[in-house]
C-alpha atoms as a PDB file:
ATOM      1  CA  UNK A   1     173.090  -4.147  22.787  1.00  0.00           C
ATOM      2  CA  UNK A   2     171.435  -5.504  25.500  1.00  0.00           C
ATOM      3  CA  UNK A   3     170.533  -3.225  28.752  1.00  0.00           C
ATOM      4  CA  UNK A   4     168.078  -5.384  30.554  1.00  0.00           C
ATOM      5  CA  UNK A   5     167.475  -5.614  34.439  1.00  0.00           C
ATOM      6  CA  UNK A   6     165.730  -8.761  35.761  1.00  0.00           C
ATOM      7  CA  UNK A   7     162.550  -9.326  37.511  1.00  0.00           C
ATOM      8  CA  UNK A   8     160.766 -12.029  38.937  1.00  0.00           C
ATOM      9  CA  UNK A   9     157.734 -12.989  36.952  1.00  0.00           C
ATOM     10  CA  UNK A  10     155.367 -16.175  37.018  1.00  0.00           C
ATOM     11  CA  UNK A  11     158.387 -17.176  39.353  1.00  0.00           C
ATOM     12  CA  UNK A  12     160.949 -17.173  37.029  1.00  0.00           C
ATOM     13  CA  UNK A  13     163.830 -14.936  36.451  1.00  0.00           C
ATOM     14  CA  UNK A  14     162.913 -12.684  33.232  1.00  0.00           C
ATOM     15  CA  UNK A  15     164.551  -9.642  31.339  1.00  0.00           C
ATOM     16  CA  UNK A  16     162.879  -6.539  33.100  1.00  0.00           C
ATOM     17  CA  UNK A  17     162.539  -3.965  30.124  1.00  0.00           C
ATOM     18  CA  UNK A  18     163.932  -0.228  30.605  1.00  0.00           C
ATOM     19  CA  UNK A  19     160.500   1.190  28.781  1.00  0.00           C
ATOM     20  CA  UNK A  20     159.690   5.007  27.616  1.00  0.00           C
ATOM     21  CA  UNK A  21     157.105   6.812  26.201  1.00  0.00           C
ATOM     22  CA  UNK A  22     157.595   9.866  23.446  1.00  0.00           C
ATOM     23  CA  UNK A  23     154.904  12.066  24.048  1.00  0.00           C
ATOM     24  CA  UNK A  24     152.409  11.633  26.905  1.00  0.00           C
ATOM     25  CA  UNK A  25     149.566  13.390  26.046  1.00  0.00           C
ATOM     26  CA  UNK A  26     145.728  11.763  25.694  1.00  0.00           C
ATOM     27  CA  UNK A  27     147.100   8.272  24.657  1.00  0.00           C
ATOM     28  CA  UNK A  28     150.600   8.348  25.795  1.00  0.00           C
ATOM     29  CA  UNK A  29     149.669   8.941  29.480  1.00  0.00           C
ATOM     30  CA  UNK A  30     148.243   5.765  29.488  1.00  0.00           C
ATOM     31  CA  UNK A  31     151.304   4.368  27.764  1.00  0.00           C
ATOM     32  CA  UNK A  32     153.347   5.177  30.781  1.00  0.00           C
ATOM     33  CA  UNK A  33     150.928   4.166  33.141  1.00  0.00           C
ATOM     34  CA  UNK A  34     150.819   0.675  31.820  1.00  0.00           C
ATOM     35  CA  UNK A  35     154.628   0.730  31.706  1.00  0.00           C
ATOM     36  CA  UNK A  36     154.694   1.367  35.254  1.00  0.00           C
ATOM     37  CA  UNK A  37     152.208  -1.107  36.731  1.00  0.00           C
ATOM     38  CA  UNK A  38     153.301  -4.026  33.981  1.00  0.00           C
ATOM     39  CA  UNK A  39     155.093  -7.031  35.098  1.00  0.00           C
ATOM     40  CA  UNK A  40     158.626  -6.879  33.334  1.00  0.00           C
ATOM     41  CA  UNK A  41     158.541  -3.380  32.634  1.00  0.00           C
ATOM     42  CA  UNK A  42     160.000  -0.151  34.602  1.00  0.00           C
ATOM     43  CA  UNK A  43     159.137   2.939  33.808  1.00  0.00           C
ATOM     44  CA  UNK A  44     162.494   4.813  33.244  1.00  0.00           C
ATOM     45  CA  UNK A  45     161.326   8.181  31.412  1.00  0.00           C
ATOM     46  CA  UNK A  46     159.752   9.879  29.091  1.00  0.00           C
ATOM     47  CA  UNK A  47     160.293  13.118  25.757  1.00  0.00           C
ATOM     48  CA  UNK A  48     157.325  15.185  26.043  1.00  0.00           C
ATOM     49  CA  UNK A  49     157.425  19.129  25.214  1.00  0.00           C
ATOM     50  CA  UNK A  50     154.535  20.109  27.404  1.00  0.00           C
ATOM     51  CA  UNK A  51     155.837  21.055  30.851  1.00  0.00           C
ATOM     52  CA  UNK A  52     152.336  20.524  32.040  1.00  0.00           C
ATOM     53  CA  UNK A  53     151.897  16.866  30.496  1.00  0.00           C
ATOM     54  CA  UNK A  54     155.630  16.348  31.297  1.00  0.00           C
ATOM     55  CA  UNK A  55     155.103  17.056  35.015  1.00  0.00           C
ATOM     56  CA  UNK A  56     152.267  15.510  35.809  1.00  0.00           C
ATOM     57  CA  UNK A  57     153.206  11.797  34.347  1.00  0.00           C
ATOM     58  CA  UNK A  58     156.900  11.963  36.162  1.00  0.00           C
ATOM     59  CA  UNK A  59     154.958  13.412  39.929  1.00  0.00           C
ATOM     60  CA  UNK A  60     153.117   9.915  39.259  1.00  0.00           C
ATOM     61  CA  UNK A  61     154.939   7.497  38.291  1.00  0.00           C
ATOM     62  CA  UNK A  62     158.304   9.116  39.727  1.00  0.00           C
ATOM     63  CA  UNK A  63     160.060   8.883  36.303  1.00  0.00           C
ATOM     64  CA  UNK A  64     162.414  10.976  34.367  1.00  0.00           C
ATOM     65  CA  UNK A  65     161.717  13.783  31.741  1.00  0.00           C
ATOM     66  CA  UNK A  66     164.496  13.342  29.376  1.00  0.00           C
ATOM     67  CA  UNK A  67     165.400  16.632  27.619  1.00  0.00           C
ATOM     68  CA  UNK A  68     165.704  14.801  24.154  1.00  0.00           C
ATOM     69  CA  UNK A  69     164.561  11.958  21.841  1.00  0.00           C
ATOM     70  CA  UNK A  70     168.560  10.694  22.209  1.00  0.00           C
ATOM     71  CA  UNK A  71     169.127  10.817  25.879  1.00  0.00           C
ATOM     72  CA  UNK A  72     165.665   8.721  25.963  1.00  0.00           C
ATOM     73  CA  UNK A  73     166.517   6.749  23.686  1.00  0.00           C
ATOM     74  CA  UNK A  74     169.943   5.724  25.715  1.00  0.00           C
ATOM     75  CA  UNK A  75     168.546   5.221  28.488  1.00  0.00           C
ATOM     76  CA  UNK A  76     165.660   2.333  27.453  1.00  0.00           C
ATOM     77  CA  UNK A  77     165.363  -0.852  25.793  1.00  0.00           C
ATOM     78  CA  UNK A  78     161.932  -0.079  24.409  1.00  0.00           C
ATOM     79  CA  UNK A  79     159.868   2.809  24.052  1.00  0.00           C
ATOM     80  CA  UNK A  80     156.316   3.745  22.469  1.00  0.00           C
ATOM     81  CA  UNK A  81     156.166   6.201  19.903  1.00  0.00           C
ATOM     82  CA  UNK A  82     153.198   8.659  20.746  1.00  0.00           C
ATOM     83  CA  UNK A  83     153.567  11.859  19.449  1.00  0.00           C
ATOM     84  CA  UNK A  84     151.692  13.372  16.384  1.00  0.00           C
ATOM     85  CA  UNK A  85     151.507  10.813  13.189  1.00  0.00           C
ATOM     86  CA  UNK A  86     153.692  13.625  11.333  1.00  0.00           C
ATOM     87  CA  UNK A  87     156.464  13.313  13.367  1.00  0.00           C
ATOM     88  CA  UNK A  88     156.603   9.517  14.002  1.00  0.00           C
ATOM     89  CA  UNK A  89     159.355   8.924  11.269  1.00  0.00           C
ATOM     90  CA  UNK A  90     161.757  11.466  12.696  1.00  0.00           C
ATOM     91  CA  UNK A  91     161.655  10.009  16.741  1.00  0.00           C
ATOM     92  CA  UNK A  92     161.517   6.561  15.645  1.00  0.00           C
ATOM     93  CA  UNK A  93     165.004   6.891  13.194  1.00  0.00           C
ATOM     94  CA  UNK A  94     166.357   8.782  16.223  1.00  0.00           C
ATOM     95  CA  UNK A  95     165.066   5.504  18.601  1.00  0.00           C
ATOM     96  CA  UNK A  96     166.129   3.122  16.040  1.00  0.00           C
ATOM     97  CA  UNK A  97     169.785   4.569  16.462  1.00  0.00           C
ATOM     98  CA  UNK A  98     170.406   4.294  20.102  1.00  0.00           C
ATOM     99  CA  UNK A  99     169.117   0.925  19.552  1.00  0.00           C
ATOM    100  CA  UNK A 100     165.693   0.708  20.770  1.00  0.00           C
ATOM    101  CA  UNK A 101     162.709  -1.685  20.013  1.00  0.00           C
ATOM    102  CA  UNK A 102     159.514   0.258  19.287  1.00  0.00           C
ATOM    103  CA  UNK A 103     155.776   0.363  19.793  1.00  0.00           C
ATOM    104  CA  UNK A 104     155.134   3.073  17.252  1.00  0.00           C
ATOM    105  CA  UNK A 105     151.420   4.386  17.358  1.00  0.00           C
ATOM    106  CA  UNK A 106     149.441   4.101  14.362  1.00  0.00           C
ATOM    107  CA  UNK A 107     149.559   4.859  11.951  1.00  0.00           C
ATOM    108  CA  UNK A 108     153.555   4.075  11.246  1.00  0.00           C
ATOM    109  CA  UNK A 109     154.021   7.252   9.659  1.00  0.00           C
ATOM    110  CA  UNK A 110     152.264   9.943   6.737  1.00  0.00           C
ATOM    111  CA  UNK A 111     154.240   8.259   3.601  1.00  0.00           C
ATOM    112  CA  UNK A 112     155.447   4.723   2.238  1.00  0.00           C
ATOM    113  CA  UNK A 113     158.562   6.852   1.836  1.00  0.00           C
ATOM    114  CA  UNK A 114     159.114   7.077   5.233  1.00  0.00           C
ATOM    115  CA  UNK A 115     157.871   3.880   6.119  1.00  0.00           C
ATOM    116  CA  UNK A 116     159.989   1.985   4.452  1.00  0.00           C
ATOM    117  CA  UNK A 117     163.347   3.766   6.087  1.00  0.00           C
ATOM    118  CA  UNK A 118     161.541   3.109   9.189  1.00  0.00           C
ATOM    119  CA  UNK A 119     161.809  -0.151   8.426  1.00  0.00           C
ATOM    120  CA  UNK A 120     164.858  -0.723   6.635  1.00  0.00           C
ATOM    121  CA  UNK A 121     167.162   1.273   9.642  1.00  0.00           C
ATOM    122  CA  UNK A 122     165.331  -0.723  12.048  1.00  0.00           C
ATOM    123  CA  UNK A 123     166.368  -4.249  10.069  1.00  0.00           C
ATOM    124  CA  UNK A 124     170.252  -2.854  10.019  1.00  0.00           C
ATOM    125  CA  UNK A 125     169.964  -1.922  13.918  1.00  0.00           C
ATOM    126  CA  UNK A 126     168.510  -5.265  14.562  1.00  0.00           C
ATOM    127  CA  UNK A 127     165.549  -3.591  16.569  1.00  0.00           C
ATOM    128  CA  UNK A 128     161.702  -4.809  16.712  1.00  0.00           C
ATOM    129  CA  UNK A 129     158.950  -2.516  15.521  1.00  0.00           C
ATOM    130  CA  UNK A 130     155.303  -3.077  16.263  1.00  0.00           C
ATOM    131  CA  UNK A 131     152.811  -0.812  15.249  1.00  0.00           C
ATOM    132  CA  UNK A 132     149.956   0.160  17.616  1.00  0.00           C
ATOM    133  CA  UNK A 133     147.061  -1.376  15.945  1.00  0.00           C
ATOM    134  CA  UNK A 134     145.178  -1.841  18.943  1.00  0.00           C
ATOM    135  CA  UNK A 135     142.043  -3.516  18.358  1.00  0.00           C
ATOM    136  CA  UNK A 136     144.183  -6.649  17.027  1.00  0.00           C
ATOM    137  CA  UNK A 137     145.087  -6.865  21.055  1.00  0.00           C
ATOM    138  CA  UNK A 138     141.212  -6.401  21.813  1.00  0.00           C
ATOM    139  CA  UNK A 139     139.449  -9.674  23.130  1.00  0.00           C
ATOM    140  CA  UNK A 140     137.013  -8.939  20.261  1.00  0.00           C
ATOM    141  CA  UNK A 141     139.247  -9.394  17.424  1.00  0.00           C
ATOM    142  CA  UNK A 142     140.523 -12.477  19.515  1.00  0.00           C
ATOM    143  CA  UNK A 143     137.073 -13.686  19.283  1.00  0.00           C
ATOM    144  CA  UNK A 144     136.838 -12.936  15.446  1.00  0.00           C
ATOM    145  CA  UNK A 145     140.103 -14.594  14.154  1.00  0.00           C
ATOM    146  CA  UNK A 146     138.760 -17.830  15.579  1.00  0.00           C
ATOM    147  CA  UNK A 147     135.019 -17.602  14.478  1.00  0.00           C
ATOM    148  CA  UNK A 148     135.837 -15.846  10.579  1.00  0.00           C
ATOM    149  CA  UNK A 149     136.341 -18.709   8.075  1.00  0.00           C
ATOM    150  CA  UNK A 150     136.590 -17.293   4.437  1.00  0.00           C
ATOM    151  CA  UNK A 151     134.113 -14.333   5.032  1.00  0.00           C
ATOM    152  CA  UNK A 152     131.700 -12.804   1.930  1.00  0.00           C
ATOM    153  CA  UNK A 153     130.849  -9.195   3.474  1.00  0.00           C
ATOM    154  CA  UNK A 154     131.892  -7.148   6.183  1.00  0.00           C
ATOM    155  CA  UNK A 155     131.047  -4.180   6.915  1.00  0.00           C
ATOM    156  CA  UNK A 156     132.424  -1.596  10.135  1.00  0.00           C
ATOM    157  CA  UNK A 157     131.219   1.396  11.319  1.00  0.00           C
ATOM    158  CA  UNK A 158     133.955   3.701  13.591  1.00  0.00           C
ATOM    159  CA  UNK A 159     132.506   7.039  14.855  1.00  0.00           C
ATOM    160  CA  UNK A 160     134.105   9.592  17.298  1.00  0.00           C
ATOM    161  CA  UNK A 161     133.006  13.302  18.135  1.00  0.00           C
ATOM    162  CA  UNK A 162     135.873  16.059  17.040  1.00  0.00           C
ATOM    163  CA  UNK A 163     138.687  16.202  18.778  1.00  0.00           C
ATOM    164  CA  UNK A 164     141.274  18.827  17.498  1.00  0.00           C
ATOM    165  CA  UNK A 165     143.561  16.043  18.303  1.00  0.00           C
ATOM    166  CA  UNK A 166     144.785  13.838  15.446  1.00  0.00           C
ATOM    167  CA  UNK A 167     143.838  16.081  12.614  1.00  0.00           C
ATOM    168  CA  UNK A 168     147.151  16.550  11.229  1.00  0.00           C
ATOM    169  CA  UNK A 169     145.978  13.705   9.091  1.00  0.00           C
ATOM    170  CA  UNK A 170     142.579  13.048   7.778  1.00  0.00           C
ATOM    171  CA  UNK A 171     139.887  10.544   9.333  1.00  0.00           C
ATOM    172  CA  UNK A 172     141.068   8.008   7.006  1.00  0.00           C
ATOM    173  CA  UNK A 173     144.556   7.665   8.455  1.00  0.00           C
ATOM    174  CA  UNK A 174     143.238   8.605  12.224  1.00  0.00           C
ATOM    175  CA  UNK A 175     140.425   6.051  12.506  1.00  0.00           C
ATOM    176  CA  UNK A 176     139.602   4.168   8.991  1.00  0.00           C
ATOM    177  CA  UNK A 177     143.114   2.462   9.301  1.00  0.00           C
ATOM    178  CA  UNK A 178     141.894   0.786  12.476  1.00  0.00           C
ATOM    179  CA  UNK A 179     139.420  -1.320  10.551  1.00  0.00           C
ATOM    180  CA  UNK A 180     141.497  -1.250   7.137  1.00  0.00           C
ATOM    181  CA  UNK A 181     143.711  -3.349   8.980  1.00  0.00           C
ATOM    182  CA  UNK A 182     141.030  -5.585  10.763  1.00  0.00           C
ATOM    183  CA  UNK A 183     139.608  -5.862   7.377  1.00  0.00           C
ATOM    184  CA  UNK A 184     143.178  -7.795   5.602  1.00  0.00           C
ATOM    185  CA  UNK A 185     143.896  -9.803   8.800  1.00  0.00           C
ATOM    186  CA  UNK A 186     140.256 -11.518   8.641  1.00  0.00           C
ATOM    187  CA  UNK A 187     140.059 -11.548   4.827  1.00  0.00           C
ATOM    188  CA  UNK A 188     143.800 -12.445   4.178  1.00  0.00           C
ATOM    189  CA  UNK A 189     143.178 -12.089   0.731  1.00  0.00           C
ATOM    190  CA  UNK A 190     145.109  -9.164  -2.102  1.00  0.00           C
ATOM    191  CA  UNK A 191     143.066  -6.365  -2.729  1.00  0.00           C
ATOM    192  CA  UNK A 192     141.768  -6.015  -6.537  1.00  0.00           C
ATOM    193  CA  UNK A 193     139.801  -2.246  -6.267  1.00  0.00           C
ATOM    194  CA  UNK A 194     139.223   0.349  -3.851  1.00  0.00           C
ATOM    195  CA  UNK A 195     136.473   3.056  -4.437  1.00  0.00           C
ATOM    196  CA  UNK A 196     136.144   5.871  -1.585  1.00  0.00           C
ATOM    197  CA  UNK A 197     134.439   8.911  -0.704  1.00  0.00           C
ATOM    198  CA  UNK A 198     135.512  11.411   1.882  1.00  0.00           C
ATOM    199  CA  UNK A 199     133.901  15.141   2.895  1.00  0.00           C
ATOM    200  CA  UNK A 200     135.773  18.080   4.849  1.00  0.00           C
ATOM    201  CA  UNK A 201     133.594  19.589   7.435  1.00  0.00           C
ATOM    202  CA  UNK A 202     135.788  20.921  10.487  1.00  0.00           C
ATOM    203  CA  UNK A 203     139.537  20.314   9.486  1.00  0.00           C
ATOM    204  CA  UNK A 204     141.476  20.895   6.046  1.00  0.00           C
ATOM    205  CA  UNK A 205     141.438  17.083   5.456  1.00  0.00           C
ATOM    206  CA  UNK A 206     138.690  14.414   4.976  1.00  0.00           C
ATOM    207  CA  UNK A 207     136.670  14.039   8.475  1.00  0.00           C
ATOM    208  CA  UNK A 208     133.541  11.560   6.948  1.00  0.00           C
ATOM    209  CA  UNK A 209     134.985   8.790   5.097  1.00  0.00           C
ATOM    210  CA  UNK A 210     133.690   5.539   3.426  1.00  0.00           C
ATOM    211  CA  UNK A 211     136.023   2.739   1.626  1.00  0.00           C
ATOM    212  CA  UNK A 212     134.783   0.157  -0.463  1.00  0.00           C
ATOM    213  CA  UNK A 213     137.287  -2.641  -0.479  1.00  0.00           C
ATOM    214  CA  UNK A 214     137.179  -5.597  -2.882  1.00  0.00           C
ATOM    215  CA  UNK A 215     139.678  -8.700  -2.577  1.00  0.00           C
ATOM    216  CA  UNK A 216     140.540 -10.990  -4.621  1.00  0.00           C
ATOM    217  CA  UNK A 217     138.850 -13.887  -3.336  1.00  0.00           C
ATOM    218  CA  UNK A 218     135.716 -11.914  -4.119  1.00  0.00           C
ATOM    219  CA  UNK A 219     134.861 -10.503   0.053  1.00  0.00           C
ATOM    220  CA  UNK A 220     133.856  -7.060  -0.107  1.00  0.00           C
ATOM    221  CA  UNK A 221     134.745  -4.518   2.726  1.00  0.00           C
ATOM    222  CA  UNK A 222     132.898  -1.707   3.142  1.00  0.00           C
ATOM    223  CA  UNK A 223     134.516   0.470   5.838  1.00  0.00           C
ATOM    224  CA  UNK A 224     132.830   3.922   6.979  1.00  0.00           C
ATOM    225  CA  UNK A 225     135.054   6.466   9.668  1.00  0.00           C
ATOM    226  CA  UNK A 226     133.478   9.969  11.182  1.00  0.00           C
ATOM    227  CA  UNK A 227     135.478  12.148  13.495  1.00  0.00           C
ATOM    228  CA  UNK A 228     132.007  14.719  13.835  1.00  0.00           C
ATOM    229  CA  UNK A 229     129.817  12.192  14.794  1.00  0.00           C
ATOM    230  CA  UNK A 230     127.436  13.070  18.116  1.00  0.00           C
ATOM    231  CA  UNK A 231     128.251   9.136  19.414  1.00  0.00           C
ATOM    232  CA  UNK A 232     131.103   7.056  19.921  1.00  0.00           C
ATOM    233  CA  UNK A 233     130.883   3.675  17.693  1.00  0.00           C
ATOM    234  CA  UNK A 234     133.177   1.092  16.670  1.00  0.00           C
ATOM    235  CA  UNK A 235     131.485  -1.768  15.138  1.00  0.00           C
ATOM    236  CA  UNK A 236     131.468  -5.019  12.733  1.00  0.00           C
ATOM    237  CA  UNK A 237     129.623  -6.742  10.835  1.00  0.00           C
ATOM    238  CA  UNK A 238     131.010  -9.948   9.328  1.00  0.00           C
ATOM    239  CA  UNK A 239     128.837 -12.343   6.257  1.00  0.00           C
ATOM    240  CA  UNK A 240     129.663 -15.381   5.777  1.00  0.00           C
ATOM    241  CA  UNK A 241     128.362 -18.914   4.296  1.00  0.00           C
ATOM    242  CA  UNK A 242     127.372 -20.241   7.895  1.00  0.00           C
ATOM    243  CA  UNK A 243     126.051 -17.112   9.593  1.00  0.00           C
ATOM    244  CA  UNK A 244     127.239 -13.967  10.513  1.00  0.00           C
ATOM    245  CA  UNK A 245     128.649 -12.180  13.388  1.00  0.00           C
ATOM    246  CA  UNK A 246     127.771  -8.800  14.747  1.00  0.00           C
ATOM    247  CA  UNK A 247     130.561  -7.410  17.155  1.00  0.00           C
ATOM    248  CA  UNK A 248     130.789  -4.286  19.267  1.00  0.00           C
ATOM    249  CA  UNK A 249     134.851  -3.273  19.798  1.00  0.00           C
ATOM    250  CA  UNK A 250     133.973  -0.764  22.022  1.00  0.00           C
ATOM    251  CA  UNK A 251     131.660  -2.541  24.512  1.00  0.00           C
ATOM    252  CA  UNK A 252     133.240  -5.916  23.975  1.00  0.00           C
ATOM    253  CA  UNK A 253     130.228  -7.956  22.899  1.00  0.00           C
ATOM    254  CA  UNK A 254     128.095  -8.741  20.472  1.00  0.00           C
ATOM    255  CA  UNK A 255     126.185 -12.066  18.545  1.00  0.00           C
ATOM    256  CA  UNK A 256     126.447 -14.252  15.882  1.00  0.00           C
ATOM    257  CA  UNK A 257     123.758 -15.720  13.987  1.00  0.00           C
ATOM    258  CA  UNK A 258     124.148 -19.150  13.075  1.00  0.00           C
ATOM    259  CA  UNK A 259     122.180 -21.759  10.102  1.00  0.00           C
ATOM    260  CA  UNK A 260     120.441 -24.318  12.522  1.00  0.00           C
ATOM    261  CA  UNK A 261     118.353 -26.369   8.832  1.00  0.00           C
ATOM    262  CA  UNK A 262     116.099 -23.850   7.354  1.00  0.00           C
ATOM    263  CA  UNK A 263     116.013 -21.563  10.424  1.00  0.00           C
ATOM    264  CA  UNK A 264     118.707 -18.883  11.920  1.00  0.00           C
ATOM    265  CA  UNK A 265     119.760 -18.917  15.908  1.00  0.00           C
ATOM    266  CA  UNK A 266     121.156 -15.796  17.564  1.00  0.00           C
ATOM    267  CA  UNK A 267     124.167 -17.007  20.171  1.00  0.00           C
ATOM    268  CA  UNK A 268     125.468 -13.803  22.365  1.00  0.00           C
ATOM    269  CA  UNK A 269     129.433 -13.589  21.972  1.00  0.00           C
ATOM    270  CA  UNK A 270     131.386 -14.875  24.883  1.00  0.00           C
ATOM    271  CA  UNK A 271     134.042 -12.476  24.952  1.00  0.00           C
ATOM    272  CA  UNK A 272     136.682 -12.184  27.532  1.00  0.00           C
ATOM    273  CA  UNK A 273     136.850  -8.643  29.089  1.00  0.00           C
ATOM    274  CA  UNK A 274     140.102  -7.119  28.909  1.00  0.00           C
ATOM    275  CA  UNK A 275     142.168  -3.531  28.370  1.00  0.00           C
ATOM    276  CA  UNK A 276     143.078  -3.414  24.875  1.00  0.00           C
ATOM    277  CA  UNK A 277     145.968  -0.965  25.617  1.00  0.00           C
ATOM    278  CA  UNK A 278     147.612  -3.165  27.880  1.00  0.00           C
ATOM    279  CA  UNK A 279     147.151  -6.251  26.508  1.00  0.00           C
ATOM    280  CA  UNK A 280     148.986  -4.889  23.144  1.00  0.00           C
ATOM    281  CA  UNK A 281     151.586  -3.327  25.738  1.00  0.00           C
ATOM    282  CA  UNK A 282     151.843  -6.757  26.960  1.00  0.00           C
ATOM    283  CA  UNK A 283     152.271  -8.463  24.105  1.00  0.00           C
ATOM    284  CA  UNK A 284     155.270  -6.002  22.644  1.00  0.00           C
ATOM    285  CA  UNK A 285     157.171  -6.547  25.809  1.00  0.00           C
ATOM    286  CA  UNK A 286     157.041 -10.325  24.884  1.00  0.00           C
ATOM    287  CA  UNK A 287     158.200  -9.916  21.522  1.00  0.00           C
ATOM    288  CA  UNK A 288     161.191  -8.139  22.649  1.00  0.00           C
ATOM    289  CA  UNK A 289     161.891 -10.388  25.934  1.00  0.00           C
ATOM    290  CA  UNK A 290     161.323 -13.564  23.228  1.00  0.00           C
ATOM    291  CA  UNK A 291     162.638 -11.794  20.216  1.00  0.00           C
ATOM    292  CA  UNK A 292     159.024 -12.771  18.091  1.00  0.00           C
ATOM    293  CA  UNK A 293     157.770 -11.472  15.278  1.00  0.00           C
ATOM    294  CA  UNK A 294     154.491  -8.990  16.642  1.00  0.00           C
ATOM    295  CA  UNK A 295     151.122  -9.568  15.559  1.00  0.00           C
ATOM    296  CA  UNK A 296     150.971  -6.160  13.952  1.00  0.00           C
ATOM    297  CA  UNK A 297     154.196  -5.548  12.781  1.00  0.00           C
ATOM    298  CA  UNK A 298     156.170  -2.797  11.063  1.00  0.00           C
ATOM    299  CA  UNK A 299     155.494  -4.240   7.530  1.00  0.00           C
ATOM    300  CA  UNK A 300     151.798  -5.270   8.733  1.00  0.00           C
ATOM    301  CA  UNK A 301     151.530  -1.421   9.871  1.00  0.00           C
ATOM    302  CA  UNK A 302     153.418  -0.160   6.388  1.00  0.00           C
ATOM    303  CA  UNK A 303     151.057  -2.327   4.345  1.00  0.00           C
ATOM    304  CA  UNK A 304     148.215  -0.719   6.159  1.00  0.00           C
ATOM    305  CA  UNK A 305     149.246   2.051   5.342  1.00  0.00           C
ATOM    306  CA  UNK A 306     149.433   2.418   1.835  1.00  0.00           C
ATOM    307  CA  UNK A 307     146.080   1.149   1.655  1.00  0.00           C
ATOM    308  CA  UNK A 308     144.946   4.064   3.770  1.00  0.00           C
ATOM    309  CA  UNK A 309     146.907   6.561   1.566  1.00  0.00           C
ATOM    310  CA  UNK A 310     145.364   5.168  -1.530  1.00  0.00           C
ATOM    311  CA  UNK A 311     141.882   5.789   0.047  1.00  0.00           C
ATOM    312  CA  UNK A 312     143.090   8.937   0.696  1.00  0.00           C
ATOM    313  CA  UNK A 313     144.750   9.778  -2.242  1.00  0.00           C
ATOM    314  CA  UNK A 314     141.261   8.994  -4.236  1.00  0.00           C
ATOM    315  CA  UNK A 315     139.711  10.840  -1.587  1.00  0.00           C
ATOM    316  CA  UNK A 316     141.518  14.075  -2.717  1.00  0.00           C
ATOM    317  CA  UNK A 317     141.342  13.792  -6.382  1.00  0.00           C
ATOM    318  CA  UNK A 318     137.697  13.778  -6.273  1.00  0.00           C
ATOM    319  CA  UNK A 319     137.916  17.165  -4.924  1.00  0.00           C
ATOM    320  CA  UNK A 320     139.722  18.577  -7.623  1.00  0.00           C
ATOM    321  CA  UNK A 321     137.606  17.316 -10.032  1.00  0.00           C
END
């Protein structure tokens, strides 16, 4: 099924992509933003129950507020998937059957269950799914898949005050995925053990968490997530035989330390500034317009994921016992 408009981009003639966004609240809005302002994109509408959240996107951007997940789905090529993680399987089966490529927030979904009929409907509709690992897209991971060669260690810190938003899952599926799935794309290794720890403190699920990840090429991960922390952090730490390299996600910069004979030598990181959010946005809108395989895609985000319900699954039994 193809629905595409044409634009003019880089001078050339290109498929202009009928884009929504289901839900538009704190991350969404910035979905739809992007999709209006992005070369090869239009805006056509978005689901969102909120009348106030509803409104306020379509007075700016002068889109449509569809009444259902189907009539949105209809009307676009491609739309982002950005309502709560427990309801990401149901909108994206209804998306998948009107046809529609997806940008599904992470994580893909609450259960390999559901991941995998994400996945499988999606093959049988012959639709793309990326899943919205963002910091893949940030200039600092760009930096990091070029500099990491066959790393020992790494260790990531990602800390956020509480937010009542996002805790229909635990802090290991809200934030420790993030860096679960930094932490295969730079190792690129199987994992042999996981060991984790996780503590309750204002939600019904885990909102400290720590991960202990060892691969089989011997690299150890050691990933620690807070949702009740006072600061905002989200930062690396990668070991390996020629140095190591100390990066800041957040801020976009950081150092490495390099062997220079029997001495060390800090260099500062020369990272590119840029909006992770967009450039991921950007980069799904290629996919589809090339029909490519994403960077983070729906078996990427599913393998993720089990990973993260593993941690989490250890995570609970502890507190039984």
């Amino acid at each position: 099924m193809t629905r595409f408009t044409y634009s003019l981009i880089n001078n050339v003639m290109e498929p202009s992509l009928k884009c929504g966004v289901a839900g538009v609240g704190y991350l969404g809005k910035h979905h739809a933003r992007l999709y209006h302002s992005l070369e090869g994109a239009t805006l056509v509408g978005i689901f969102e129950p909120s009348d106030d959240a509803a409104n306020a996107v379509c007075a700016e951007y002068g889109c449509t507020r569809f009444s259902s997940i189907e009539e949105l789905g209809i009307a676009c090529d491609a739309v982002s998937v950005v309502c709560p993680t427990d309801r990401h399987a149901e909108v994206s089966l209804t998306l998948v059957e009107q046809g529609c490529h997806l940008l599904v927030e992470k994580p893909l979904c609450v259960s390999s269950v559901e991941a995998e009929s994400i996945l499988t409907q999606a093959k049988a509709a012959n639709v793309m799914v990326q899943v919205g690992h963002i910091e893949h897209y940030n200039p600092v991971m760009t930096f990091l898949e070029k500099e990491v060669d066959h790393p020992k260690y790494l260790t990531v810190e990602r800390l956020a005050p509480f937010q009542p938003r996002g805790t229909e899952v635990g802090v290991v599926l809200d934030l420790m995925i993030h860096d679960i799935g930094i932490a295969m794309a730079l190792v690129d290794s199987s994992i042999e053990r996981i060991d984790s720890i996780g503590v309750r403190v204002l939600s019904p699920t885990e909102d400290i968490a720590n991960a202990r990840i060892k691969f089989a090429n011997g690299c150890v991960a050691n990933l620690s997530a807070s949702r009740v922390s006072e600061k905002k952090a989200r930062e690396i730490r990668v070991f390996q035989d020629s140095g190591y390299l100390s990066l800041d996600f957040m801020n976009q910069k950081g150092h490495l330390i390099k062997k220079s004979g029997p001495s060390l030598e800090r260099h500062e990181v020369p990272v590119e500034q840029g909006e992770p959010l967009a450039l991921e946005l950007e980069s799904f809108l290629s996919c589809v317009r090339e029909t490519k395989t994403p960077k983070t895609d729906g078996s990427f985000g599913k393998s993720a994921l089990e990973v993260a319900l593993t941690i989490t699954r250890q995570i609970q039994s502890s507190w039984i016992s």
